[in-house]
N, C-alpha and C. Protein backbone atom coordinates (compact mmCIF):
# COMPACT_ATOMS: atom_id res chain seq x y z
N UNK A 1 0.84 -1.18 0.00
CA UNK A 1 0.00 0.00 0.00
C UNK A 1 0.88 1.24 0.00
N UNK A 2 0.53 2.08 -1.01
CA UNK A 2 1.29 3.48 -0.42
C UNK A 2 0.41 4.54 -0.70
N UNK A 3 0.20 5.28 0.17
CA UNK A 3 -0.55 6.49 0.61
C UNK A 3 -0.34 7.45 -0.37
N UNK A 4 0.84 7.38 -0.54
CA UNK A 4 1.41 8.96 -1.93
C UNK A 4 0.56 8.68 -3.53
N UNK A 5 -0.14 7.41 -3.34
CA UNK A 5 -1.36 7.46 -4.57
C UNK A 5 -2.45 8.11 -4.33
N UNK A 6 -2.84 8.20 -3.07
CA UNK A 6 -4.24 8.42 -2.70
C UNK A 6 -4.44 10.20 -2.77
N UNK A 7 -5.21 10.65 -3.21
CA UNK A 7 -5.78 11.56 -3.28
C UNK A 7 -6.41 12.54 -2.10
N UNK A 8 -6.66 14.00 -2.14
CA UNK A 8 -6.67 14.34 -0.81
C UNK A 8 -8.13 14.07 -0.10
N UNK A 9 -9.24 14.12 -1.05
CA UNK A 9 -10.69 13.26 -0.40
C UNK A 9 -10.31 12.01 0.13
N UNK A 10 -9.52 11.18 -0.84
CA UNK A 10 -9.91 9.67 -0.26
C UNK A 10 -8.66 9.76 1.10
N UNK A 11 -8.04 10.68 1.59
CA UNK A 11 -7.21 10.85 2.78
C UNK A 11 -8.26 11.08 4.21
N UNK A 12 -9.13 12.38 3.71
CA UNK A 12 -9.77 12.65 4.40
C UNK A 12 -10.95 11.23 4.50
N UNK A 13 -11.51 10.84 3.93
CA UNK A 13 -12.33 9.47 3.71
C UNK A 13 -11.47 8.71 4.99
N UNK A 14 -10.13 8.14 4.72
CA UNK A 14 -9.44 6.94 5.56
C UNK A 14 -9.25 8.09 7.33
N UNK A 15 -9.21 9.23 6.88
CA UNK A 15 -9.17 9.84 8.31
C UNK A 15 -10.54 9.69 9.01
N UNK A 16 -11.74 10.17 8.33
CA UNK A 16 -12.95 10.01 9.39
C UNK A 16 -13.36 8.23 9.80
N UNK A 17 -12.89 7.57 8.73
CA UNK A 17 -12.88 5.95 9.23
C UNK A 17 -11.94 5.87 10.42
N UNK A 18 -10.72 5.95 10.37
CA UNK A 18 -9.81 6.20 11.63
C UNK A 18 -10.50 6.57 13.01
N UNK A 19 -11.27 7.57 12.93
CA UNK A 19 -11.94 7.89 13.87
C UNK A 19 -13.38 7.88 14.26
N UNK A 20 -13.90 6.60 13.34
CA UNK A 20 -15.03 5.82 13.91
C UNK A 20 -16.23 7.03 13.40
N UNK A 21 -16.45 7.34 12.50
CA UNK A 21 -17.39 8.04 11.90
C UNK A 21 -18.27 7.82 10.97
N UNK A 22 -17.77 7.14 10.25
CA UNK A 22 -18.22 5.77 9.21
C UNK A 22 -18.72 4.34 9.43
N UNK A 23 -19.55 4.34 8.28
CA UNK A 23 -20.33 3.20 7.89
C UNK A 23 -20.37 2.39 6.48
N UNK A 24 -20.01 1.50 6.35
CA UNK A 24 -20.22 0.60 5.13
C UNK A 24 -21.62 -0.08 5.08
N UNK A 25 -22.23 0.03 3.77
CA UNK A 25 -23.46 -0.01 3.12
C UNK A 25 -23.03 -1.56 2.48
N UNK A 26 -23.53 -2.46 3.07
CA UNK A 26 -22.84 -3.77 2.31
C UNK A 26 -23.47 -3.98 1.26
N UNK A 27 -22.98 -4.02 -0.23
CA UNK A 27 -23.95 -4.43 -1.25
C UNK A 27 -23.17 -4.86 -2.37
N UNK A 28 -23.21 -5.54 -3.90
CA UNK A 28 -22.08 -5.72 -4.63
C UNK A 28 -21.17 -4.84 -4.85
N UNK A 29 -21.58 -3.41 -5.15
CA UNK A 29 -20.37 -2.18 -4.83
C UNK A 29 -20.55 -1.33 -2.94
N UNK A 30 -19.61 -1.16 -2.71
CA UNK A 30 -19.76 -0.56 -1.00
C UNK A 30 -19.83 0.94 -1.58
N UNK A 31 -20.96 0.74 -0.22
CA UNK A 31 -21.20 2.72 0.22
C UNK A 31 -20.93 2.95 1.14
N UNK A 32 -20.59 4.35 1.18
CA UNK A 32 -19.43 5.00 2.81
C UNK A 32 -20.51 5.77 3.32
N UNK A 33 -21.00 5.94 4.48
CA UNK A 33 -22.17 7.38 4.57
C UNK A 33 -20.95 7.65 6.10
N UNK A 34 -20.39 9.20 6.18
CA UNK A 34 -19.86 9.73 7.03
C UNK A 34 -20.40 10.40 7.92
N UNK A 35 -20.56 10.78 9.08
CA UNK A 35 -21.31 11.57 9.87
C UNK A 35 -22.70 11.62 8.96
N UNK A 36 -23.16 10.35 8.90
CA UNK A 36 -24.70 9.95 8.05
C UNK A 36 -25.25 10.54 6.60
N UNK A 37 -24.38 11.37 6.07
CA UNK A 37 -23.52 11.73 4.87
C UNK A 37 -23.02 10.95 3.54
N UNK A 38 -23.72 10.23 2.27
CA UNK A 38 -23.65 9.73 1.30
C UNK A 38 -21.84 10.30 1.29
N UNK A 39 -20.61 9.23 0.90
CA UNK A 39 -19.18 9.73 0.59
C UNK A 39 -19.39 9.56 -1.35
N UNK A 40 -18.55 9.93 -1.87
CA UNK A 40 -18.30 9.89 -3.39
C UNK A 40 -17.97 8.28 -3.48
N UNK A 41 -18.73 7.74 -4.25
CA UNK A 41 -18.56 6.53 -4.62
C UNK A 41 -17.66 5.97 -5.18
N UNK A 42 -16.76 6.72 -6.21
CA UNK A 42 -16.25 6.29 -6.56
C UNK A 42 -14.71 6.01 -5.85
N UNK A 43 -14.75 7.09 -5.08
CA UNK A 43 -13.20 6.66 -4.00
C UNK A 43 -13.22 5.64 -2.72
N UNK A 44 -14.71 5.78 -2.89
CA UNK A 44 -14.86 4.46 -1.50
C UNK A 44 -14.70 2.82 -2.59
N UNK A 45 -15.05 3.02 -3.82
CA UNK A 45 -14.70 2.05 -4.46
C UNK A 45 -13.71 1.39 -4.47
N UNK A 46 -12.52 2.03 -5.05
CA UNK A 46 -11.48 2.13 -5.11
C UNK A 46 -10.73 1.73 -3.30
N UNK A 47 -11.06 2.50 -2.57
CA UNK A 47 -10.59 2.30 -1.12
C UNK A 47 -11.23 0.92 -0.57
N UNK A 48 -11.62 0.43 -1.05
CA UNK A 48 -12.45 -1.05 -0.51
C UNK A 48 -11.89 -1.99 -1.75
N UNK A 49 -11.87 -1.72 -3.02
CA UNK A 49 -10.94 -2.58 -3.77
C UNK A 49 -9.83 -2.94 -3.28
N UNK A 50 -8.90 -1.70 -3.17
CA UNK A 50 -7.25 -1.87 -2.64
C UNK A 50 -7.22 -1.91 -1.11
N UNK A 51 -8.52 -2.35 -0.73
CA UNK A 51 -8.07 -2.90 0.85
C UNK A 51 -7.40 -2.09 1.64
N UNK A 52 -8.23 -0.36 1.91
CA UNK A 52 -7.89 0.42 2.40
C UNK A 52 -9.12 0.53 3.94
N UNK A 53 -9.76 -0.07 3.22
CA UNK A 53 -11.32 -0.14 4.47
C UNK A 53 -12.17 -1.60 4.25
N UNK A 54 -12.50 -1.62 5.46
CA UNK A 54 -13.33 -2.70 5.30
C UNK A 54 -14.42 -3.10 6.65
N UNK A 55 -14.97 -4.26 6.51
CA UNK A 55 -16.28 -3.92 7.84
C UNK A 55 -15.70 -4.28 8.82
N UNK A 56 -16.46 -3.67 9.40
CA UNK A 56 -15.51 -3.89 11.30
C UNK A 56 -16.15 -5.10 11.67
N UNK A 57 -17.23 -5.82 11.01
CA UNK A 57 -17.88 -7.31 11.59
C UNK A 57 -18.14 -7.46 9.85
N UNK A 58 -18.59 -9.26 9.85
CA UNK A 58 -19.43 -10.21 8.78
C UNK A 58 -20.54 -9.01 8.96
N UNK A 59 -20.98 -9.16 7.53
CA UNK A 59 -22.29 -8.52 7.72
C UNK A 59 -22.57 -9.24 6.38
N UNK A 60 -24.40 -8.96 6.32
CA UNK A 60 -25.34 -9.38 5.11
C UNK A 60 -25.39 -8.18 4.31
N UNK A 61 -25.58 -8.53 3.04
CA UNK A 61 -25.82 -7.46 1.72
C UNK A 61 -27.35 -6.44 2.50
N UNK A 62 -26.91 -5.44 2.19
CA UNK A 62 -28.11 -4.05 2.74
C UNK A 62 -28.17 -3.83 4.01
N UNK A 63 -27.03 -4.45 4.44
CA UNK A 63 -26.78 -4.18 5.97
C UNK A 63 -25.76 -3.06 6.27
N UNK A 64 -26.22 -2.17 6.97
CA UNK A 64 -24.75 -1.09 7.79
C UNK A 64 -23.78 -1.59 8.98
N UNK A 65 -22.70 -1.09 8.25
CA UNK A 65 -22.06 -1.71 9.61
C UNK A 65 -20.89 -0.57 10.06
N UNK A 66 -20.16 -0.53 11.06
CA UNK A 66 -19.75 0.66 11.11
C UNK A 66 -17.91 -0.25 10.00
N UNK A 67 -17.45 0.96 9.53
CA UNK A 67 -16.46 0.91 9.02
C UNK A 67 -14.59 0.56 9.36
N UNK A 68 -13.88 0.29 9.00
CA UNK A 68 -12.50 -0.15 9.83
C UNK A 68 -11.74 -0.21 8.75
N UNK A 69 -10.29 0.80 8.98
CA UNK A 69 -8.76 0.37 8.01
C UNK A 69 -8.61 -0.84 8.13
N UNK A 70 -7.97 -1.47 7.40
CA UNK A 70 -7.71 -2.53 7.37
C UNK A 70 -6.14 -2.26 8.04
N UNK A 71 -5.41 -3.03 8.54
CA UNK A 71 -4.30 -3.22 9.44
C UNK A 71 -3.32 -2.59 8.35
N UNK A 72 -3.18 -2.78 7.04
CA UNK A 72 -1.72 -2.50 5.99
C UNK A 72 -2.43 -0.74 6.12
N UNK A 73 -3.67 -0.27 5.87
CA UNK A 73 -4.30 0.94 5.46
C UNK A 73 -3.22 1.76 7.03
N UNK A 74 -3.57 1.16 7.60
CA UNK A 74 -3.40 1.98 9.41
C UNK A 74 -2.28 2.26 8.98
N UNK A 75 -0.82 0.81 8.97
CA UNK A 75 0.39 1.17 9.10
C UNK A 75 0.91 2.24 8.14
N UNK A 76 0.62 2.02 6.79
CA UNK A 76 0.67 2.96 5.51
C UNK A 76 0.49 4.02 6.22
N UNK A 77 -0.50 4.87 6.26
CA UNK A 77 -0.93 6.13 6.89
C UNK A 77 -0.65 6.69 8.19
N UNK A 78 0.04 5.59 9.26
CA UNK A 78 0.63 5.91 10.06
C UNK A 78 -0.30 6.49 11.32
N UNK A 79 -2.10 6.25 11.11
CA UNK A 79 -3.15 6.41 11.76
C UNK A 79 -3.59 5.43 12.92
N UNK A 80 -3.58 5.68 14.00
CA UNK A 80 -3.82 4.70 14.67
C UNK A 80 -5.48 4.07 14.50
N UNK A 81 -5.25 3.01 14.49
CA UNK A 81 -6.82 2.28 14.22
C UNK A 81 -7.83 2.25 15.46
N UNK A 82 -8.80 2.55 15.48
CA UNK A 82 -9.81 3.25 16.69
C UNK A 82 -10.03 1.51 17.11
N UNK A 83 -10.13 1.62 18.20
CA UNK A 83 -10.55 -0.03 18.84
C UNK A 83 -11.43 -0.48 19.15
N UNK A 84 -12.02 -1.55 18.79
CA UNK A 84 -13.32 -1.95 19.02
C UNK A 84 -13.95 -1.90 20.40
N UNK A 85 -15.11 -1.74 20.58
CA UNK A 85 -15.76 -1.78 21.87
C UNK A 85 -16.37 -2.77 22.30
């Protein structure tokens, strides 16, 4: 993973996930809603392709779940990953 691809939305995107603000929309393409906020689709695409985010639990298709870096996303970015409760 390297961060110096990512763009300055999809930075801000992996920052409000970092800090537990986000939600994944489980469905064949993922949706981000931020502080309950539709994100641009197409960078949450992309950020869930290259395994920058992903669900913080299993979940079913049309289900919300709250959102989570994936462990390579954290170290890359150098963000500490918010901890489950």
């Amino acid at each position: 993973m390297d961060a110096g691809t990512l763009n300055r939305r999809e930075h801000a995107i992996l920052r409000a996930v970092a800090a537990g603000r986000a939600e994944l929309l489980i469905s064949c393409a993922p949706d981000l809603l931020i502080d309950g906020g539709w994100c641009d689709h197409t960078a949450v695409t992309r950020l869930v392709s290259e395994g920058w985010i992903r669900p913080a639990r299993p979940a079913v298709a049309g289900e919300r779940v709250p959102a989570r870096l994936t462990e390579g996303a954290a170290e890359a970015l150098g963000i500490p990953r918010r901890q489950s409760a």
